[in-house]
Protein backbone atom coordinates (compact mmCIF):
# COMPACT_ATOMS: atom_id res chain seq x y z
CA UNK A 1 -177.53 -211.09 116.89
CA UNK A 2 -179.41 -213.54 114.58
CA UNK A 3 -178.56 -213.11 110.92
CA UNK A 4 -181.79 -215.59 110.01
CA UNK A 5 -183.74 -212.66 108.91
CA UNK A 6 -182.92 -211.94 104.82
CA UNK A 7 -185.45 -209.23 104.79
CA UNK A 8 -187.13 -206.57 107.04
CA UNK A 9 -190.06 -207.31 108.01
CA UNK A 10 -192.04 -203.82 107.17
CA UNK A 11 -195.33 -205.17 108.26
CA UNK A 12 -194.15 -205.75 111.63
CA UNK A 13 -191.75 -202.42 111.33
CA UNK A 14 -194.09 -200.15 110.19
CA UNK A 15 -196.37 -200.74 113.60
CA UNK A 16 -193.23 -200.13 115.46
CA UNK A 17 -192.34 -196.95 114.65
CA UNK A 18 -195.62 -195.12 115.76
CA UNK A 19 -193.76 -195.12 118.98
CA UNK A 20 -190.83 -193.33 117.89
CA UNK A 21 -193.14 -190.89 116.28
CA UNK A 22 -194.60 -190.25 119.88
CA UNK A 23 -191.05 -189.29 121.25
CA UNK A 24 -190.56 -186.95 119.03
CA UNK A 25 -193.87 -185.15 119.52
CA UNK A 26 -193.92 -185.06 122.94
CA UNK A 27 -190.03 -183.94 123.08
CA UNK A 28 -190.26 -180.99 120.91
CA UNK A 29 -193.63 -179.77 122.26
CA UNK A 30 -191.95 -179.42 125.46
CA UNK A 31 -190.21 -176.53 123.64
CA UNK A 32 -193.48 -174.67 123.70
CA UNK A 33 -194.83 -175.40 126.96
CA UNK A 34 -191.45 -174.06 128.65
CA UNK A 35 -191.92 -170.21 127.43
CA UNK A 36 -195.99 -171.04 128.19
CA UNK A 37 -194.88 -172.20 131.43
CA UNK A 38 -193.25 -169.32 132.39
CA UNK A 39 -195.25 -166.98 131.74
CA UNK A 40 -198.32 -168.19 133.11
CA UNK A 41 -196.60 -169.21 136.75
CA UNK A 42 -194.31 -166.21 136.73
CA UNK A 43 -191.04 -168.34 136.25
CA UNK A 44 -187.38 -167.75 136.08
CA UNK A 45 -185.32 -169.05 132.80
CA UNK A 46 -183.77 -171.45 135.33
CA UNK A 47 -187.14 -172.58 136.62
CA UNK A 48 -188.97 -172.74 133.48
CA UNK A 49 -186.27 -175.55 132.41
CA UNK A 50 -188.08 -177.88 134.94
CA UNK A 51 -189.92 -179.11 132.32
CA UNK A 52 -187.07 -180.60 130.54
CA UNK A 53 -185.50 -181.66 133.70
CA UNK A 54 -188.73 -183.57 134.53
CA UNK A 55 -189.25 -184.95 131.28
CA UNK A 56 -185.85 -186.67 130.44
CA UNK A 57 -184.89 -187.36 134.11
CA UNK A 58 -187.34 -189.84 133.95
CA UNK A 59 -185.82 -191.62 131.43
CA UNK A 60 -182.92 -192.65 134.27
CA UNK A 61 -186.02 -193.13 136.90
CA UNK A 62 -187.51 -195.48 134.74
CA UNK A 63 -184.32 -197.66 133.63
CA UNK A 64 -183.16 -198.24 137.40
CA UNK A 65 -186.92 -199.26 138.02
CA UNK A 66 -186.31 -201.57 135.31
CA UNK A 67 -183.01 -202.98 136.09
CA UNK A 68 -184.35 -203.29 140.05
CA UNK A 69 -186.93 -205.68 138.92
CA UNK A 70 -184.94 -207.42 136.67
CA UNK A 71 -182.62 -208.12 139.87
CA UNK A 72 -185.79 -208.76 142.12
CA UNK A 73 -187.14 -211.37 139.64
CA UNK A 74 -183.51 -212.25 139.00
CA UNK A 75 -184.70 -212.19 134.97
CA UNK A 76 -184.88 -209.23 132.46
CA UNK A 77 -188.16 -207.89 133.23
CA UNK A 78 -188.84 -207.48 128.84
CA UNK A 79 -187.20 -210.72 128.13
CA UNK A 80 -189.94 -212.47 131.03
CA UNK A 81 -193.19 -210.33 129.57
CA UNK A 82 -192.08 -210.37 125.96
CA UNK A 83 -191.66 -207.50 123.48
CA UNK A 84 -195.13 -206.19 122.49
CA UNK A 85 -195.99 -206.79 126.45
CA UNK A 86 -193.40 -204.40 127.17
CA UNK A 87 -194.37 -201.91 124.31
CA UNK A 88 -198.22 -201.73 125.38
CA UNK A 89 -197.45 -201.39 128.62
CA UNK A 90 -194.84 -198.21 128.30
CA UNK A 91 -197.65 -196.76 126.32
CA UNK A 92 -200.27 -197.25 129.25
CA UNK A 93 -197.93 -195.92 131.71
CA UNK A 94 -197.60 -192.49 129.42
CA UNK A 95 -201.57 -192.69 128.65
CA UNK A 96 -201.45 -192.17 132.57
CA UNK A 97 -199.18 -189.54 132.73
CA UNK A 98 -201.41 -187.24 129.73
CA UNK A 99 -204.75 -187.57 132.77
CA UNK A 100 -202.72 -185.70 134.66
CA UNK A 101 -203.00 -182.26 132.73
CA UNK A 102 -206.36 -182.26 133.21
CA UNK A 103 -206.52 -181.40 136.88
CA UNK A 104 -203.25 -179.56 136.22
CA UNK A 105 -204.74 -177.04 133.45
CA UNK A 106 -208.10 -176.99 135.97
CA UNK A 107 -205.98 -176.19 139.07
CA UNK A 108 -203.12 -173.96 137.17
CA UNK A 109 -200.38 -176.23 139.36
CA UNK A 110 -196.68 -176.60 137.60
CA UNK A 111 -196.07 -178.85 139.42
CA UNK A 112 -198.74 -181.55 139.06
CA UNK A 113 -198.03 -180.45 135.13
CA UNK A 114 -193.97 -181.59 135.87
CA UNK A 115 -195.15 -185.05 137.32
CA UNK A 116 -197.82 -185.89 133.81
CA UNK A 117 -194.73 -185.19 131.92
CA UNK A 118 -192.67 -187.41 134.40
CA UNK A 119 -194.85 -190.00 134.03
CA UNK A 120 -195.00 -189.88 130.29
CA UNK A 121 -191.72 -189.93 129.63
CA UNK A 122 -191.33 -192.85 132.59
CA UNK A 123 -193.11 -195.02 129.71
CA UNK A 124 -191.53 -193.66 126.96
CA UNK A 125 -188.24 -195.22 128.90
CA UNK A 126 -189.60 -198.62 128.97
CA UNK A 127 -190.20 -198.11 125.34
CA UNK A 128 -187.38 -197.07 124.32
CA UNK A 129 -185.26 -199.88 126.48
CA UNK A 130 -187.91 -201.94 124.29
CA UNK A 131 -188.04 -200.80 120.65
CA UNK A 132 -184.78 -199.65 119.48
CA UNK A 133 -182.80 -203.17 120.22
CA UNK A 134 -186.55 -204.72 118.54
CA UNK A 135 -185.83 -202.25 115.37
CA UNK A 136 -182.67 -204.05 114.40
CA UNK A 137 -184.14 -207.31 115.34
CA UNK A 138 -186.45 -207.08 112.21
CA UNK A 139 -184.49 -207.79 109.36
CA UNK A 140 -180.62 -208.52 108.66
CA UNK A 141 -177.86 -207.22 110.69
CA UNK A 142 -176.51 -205.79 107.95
CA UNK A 143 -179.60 -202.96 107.41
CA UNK A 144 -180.33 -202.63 111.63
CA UNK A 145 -178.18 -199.35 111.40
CA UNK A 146 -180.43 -198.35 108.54
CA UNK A 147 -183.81 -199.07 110.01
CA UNK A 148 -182.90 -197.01 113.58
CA UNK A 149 -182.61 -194.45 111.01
CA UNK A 150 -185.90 -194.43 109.49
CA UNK A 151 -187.05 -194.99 112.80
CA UNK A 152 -185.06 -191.66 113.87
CA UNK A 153 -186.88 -190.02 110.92
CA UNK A 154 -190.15 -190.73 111.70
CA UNK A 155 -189.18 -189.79 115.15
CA UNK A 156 -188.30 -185.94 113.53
CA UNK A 157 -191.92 -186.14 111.61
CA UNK A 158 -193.05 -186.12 114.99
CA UNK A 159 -190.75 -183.61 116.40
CA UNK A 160 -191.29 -181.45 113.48
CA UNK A 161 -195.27 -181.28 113.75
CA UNK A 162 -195.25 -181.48 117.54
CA UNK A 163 -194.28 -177.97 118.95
CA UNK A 164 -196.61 -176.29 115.74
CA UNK A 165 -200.22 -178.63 116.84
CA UNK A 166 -199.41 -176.87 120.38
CA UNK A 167 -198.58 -174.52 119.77
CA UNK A 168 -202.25 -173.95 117.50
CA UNK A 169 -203.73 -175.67 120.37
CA UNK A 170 -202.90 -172.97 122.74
CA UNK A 171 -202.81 -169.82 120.76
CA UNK A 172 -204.97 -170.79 117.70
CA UNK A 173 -203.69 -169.56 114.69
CA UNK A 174 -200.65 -167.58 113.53
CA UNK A 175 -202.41 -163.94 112.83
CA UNK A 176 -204.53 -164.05 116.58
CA UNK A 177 -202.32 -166.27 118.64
CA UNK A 178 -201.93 -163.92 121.33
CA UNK A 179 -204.29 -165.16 124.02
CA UNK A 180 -202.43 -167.80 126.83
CA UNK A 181 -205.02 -170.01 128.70
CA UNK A 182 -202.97 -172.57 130.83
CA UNK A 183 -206.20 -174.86 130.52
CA UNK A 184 -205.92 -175.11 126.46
CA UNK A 185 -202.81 -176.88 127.46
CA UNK A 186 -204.96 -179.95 128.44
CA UNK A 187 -207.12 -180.59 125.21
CA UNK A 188 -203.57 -181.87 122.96
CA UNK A 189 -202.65 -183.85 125.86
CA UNK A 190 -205.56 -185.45 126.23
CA UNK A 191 -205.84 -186.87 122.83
CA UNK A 192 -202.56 -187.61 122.86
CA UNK A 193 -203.29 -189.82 125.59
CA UNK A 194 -206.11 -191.05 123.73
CA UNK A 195 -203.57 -192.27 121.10
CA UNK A 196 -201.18 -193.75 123.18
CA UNK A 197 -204.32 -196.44 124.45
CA UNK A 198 -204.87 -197.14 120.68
CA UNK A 199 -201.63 -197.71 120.03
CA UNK A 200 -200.66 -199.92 122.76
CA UNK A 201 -203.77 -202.17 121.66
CA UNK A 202 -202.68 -202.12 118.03
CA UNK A 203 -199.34 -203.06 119.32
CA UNK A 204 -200.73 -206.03 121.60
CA UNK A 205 -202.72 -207.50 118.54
CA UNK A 206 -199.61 -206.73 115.96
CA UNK A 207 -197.40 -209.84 114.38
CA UNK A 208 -194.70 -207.88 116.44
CA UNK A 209 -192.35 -211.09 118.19
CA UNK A 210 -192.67 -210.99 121.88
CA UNK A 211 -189.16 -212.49 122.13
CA UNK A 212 -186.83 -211.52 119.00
CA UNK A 213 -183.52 -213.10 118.11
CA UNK A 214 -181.31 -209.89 119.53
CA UNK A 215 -177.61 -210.26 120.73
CA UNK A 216 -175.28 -213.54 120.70
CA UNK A 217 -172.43 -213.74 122.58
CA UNK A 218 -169.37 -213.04 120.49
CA UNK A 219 -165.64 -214.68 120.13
CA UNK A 220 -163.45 -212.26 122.23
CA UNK A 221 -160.85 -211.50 119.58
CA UNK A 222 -157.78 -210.37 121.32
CA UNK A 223 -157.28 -213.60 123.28
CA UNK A 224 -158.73 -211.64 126.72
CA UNK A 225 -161.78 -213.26 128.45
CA UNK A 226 -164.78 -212.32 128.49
CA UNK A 227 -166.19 -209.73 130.65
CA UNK A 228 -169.23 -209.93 133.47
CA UNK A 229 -169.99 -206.74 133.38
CA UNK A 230 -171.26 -203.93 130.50
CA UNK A 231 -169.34 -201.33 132.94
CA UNK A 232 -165.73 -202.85 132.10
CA UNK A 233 -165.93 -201.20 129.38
CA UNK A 234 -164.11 -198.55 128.46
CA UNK A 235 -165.99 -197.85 125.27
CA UNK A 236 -169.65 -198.00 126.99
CA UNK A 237 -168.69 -195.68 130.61
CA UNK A 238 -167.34 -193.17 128.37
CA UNK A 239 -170.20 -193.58 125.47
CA UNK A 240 -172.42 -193.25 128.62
CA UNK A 241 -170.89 -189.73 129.10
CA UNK A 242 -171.32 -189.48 125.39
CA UNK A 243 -174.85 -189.73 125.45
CA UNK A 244 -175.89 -187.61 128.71
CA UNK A 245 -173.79 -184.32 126.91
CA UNK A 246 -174.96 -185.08 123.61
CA UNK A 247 -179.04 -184.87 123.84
CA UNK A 248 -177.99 -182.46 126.56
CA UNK A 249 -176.34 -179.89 123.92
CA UNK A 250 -179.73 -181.25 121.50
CA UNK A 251 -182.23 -180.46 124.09
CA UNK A 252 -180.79 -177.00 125.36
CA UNK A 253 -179.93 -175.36 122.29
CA UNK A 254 -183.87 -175.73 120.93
CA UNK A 255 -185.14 -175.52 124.96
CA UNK A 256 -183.37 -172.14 125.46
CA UNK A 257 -184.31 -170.96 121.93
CA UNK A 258 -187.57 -169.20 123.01
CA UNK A 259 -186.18 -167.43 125.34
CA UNK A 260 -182.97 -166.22 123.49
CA UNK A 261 -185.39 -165.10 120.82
CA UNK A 262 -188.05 -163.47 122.59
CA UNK A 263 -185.69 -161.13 125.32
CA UNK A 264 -182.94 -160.55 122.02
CA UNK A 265 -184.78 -160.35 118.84
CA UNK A 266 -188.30 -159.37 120.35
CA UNK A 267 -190.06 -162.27 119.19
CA UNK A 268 -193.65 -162.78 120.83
CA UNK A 269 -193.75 -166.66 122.15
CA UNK A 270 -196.86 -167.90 119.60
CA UNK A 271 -194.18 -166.64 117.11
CA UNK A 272 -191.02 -168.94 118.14
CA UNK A 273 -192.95 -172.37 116.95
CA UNK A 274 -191.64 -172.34 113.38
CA UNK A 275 -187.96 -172.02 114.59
CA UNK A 276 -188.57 -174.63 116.72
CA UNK A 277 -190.14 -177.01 114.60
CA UNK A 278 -186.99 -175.81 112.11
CA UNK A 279 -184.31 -176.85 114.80
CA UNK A 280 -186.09 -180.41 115.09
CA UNK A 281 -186.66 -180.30 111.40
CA UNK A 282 -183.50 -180.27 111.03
CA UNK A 283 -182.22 -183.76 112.73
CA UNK A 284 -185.08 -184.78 110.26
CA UNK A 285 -183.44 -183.73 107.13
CA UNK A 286 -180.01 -184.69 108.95
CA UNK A 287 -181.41 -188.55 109.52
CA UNK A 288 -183.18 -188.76 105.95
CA UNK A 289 -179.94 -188.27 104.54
CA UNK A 290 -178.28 -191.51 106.71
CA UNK A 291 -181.02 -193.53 105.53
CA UNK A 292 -180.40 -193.46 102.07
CA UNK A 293 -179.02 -196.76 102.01
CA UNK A 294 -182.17 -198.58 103.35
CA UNK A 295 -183.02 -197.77 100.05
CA UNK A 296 -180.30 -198.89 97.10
CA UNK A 297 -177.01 -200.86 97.77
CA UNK A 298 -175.64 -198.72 94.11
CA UNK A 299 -173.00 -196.33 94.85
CA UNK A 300 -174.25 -194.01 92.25
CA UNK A 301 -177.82 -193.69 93.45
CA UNK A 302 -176.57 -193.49 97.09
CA UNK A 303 -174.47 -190.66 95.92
CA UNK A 304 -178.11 -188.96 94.32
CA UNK A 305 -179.98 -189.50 97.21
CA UNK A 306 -177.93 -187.79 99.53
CA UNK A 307 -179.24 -184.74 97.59
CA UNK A 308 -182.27 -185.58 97.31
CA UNK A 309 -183.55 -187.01 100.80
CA UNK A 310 -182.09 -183.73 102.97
CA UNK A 311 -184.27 -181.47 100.79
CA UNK A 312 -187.20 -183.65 100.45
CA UNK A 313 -187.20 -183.54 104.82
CA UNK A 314 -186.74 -179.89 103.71
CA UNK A 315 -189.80 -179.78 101.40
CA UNK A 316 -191.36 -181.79 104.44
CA UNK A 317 -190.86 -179.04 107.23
CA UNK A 318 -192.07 -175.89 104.25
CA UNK A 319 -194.84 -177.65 103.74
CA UNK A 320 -195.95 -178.57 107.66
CA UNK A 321 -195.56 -175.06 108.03
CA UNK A 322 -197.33 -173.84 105.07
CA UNK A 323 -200.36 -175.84 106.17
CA UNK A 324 -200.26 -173.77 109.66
CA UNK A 325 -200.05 -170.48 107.46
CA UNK A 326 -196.80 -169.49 108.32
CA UNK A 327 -194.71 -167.00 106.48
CA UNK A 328 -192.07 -169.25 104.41
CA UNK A 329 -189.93 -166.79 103.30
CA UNK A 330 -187.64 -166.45 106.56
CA UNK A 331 -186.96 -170.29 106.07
CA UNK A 332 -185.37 -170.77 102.41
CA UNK A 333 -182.01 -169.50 102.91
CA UNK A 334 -181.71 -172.55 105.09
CA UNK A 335 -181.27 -174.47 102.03
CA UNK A 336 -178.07 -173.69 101.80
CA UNK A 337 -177.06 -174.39 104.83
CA UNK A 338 -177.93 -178.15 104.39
CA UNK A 339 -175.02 -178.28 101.87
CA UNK A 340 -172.76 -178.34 104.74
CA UNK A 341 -174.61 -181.17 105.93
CA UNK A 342 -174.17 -182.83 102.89
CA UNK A 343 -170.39 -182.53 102.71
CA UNK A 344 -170.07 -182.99 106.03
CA UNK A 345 -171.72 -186.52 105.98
CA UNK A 346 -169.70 -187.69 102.20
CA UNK A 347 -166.50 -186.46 104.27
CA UNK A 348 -167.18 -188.63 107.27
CA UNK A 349 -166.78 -191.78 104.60
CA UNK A 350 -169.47 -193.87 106.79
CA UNK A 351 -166.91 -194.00 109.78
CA UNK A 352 -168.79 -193.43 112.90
CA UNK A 353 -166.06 -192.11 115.02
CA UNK A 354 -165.05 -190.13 112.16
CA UNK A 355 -168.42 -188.59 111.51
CA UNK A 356 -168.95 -188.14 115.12
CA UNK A 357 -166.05 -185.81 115.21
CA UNK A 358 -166.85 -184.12 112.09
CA UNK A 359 -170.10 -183.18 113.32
CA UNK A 360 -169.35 -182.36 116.92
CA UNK A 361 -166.76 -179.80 115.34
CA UNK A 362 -169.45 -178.62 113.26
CA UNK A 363 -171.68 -178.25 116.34
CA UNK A 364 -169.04 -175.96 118.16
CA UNK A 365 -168.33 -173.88 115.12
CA UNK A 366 -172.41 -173.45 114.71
CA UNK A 367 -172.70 -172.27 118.92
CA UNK A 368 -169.63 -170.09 118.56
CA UNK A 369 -171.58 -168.57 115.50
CA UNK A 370 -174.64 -167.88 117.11
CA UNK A 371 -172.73 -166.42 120.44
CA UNK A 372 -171.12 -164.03 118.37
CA UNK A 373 -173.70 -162.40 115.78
CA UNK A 374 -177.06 -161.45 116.16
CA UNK A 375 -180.49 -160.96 114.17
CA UNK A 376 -181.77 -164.14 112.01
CA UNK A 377 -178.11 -165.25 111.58
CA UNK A 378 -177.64 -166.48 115.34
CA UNK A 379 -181.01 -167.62 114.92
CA UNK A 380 -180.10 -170.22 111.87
CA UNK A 381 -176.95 -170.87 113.74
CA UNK A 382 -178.30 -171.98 116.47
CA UNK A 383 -180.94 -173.98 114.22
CA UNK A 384 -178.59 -175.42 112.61
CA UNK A 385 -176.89 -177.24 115.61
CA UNK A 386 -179.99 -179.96 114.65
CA UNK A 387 -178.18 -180.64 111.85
CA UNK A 388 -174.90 -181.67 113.33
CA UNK A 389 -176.70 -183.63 115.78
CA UNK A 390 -178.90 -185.51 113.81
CA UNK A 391 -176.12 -188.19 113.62
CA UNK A 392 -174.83 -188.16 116.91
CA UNK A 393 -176.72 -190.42 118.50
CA UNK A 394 -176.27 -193.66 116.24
CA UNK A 395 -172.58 -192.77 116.46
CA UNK A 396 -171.77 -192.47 119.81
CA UNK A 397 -174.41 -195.64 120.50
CA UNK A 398 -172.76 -197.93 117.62
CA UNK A 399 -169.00 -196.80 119.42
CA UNK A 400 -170.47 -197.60 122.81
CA UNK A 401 -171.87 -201.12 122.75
CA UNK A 402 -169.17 -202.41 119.99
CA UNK A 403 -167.58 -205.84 121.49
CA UNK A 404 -169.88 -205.90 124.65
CA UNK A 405 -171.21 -209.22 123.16
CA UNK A 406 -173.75 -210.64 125.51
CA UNK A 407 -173.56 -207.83 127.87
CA UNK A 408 -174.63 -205.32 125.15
CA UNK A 409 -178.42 -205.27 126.06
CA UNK A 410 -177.31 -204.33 129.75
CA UNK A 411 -175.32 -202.03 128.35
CA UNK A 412 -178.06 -200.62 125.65
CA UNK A 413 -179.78 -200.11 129.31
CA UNK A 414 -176.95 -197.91 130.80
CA UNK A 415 -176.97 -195.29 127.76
CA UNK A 416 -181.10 -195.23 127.82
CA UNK A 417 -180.83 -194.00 130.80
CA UNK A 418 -177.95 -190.90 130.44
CA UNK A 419 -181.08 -188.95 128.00
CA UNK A 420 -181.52 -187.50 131.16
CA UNK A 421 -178.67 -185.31 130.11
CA UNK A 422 -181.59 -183.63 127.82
CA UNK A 423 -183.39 -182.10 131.26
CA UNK A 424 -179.59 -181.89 133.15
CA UNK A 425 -177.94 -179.43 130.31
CA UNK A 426 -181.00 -177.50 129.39
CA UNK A 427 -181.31 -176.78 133.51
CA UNK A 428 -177.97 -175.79 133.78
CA UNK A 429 -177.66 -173.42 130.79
CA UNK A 430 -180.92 -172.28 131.95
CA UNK A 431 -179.23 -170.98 135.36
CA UNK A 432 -176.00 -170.27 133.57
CA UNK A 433 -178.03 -167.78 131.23
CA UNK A 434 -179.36 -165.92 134.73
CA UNK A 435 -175.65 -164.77 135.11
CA UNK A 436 -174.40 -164.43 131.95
CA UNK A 437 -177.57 -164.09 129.41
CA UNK A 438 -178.92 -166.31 127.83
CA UNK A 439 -176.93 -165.76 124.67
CA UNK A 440 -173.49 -166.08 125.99
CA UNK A 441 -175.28 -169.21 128.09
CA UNK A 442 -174.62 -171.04 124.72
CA UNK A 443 -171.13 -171.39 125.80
CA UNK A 444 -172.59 -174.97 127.73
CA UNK A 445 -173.67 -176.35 124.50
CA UNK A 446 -169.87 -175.78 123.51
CA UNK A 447 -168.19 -178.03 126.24
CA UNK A 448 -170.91 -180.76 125.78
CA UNK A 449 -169.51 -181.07 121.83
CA UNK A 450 -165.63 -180.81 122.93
CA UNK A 451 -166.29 -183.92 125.39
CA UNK A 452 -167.76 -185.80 121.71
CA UNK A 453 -164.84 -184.53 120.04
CA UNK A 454 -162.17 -185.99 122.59
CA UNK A 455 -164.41 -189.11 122.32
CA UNK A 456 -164.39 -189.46 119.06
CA UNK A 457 -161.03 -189.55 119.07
CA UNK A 458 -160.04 -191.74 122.02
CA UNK A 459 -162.87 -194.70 121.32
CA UNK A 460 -161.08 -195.42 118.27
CA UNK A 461 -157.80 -196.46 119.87
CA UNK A 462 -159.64 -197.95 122.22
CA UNK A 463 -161.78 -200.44 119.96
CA UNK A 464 -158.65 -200.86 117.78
CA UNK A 465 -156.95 -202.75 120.59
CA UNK A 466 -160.14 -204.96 120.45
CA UNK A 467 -159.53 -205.34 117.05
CA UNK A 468 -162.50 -203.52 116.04
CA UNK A 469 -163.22 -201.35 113.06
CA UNK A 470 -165.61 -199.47 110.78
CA UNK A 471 -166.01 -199.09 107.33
CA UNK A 472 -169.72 -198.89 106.69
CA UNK A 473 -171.58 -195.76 107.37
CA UNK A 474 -174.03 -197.07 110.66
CA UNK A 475 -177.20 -194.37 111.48
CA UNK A 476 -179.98 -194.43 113.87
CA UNK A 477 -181.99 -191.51 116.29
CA UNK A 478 -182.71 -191.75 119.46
């Protein structure tokens, strides 16, 4: 990667990062419209999980569309149409998929509701191939890591606010949100669509480059040569794995929320939205915290910061929710809980294979929780799993395309495409939960974070032998 850049380049970053605002949104709101889903077309837990089946399978759809015309053209389709070409026209492609709710909401069909979704997140896949590999292009190498994660928090804003402005959308507010009409669906959809057009033009007429300095083939180190492929990796095939089980276990665990709370704790489905926009809250507060050093290179204020930023994404989420007139009182206790963040990420000492298994462990210990208790303290354990994955993703990525040199955009590629572990997992523990309830279901979530334990622990022997090693702290969000 180019090291020409001394300083980000916030007016061309800022832009940027709309778009990771827009994944967030649209992920978490999904959360709503699975409970809405099911009630209005009569659907089983399994079948209700379409919706996140549709949504992030896409995401693999759309990367083997754009590796088959990158072979066709025998050129990488972004590097031939440039950077903001390939930004606008994601957007378009998800503007597209929002008309789609419109006859859906008219007609009441699920299934011409699953392809608007598909076709949303088929742009958001172009996009993402796009902007995260664009996010560390603008600035130094040495503050990429620290950019994907104030990308990845703007990302939560959106995941945050997403499932509570649809929620309002369909039920209105708080104290008479008891009235489902399938056709209110259409109305946030629509404007989001609205958005994405004015986006994509604000995008086309940014100072965004349309062909950044990204990777540079690097010096093989241990004397081997270099390798054709991303796939001879051993870091990257199992980092793909990686990737599919870990927004698997982040998808399900807020996905099959709803339902856990609704048939368990008798919660009515307008009344689920604040949990939900708690759980992706969370990852907010868990990425605000790995961004502190964007900010200050001095130990000392690092050290403050990590106090302060977790509770300030706090403050964030009370006040969100506050706005929408929601009781806060359920929600403060939850301040403690962030302490364990807190230690969690000083004990991880900025290793990313290290915090990776911290946090995975975490993860299990949080499932295992919830499985076993009941009442609002499986509900904040299973909230809390947002916290521990909130760093997963710039982890496992980081472990997966170190020493892939030039074939690390190819490889970038392969892991894009394994978030369709986010529809996979929350479809199987939907189905799972059909035979042995939906609480016990939880017990998915718990393999997906033992496979990021074991990996946590292998990659590093691995990359060792490539003479590889970390010892700066390295964040992002996905």
């Amino acid at each position: 990667m180019s090291s020409e850049n001394v300083q980000t380049k916030w007016g061309q970053f800022i832009p940027l990062v709309i778009v990771f605002f827009f994944w967030g949104f649209v992920a978490a709101s999904n959360d709503i419209l699975i409970p809405v889903f099911k009630t209005a077309f009569n659907l089983s837990q399994g079948e209700s999980q379409l919706v996140s089946l549709a949504f992030y399978i896409a995401y693999t759809v759309g990367s083997l569309i754009y590796m088959g015309i990158s072979f066709l053209i025998k050129e990488d389709l972004v590097n031939k149409i440039g950077y903001k070409n390939g930004l606008s026209l994601g957007l378009l492609i998800s503007a597209l998929g929002t008309l789609l709710f419109y006859p859906a909401a008219n007609t009441g069909s699920f299934p011409l509701m699953l392809s608007g979704l598909f076709i949303v997140a088929l742009g958001f896949s172009l996009q993402q191939t796009v902007a995260n590999p664009l996010a560390i292009a603008l600035g130094p190498i040495s503050t990429g890591s620290q950019r994907l994660t104030l990308a990845g928090g703007i990302n939560n804003l959106g995941t945050t606010i997403g499932p509570l402005i649809v929620s309002f959308a369909i039920f209105g507010s708080s104290t008479g949100g008891s009235t489902l009409s399938i056709e209110s669906v259409k109305t946030p959809y629509l404007i989001l669509g609205l958005a994405f057009l004015l986006v994509a033009i604000l995008l086309k007429f940014s100072s965004l480059p349309d062909k950044p300095a990204l990777i540079e083939e690097e010096v093989v180190t241990d004397g081997s040569t270099a390798k054709k492929s991303a796939l001879q990796y051993p870091q990257l095939v199992m980092g793909m794995i990686a990737i599919f089980l870990y927004v698997g276990v982040e998808v399900s665990t807020a996905s099959n929320l709803p339902a856990y709370m609704e048939s368990k704790l008798g919660f009515l489905t307008h009344e689920v939205a604040p949990y939900i926009s708690l759980y992706w809250a969370s990852l907010m507060i868990g990425r605000w915290t790995g961004a502190v050093e964007a900010f200050t290179q001095k130990a000392s204020l690092q050290q403050i910061l990590r106090f302060v930023a977790p509770y300030l994404a706090f403050g964030v989420f009370l006040a969100v929710n506050a706005i929408a007139k929601h009781d806060l009182t359920p929600f403060y206790i939850y301040g403690l809980i962030i302490l364990v963040l807190i230690a969690a990420d000083i004990a991880s000492k900025g290793n990313p294979a290290r915090m990776l298994l911290i946090f995975s462990a975490l993860g299990i210990i949080a499932l295992v929780i919830g499985m076993s208790t009941s009442g609002m303290v499986s509900v904040y354990a299973f909230t809390s799993v947002g916290l521990f994955c909130s760093t997963l993703w710039p982890c496992i990525f980081t472990l997966a395309v170190s020493g892939l040199g030039k074939n690390t955009s190819q490889g970038s590629s392969f892991l894009i495409m394994m978030i369709m572990g986010g529809g996979v997992i929350s479809w199987v523990q939907g189905f799972v939960s059909e035979s042995i309830g939906i609480q016990a279901s939880y017990i998915v979530g718990v393999l997906c974070f033992a496979y990021l334990v074991f990996y946590a622990w292998s990659v590093s022997g691995i990359l060792k032998k490539q003479g590889i090693s970390f010892d700066k702290k390295l964040s992002g969000g996905h």
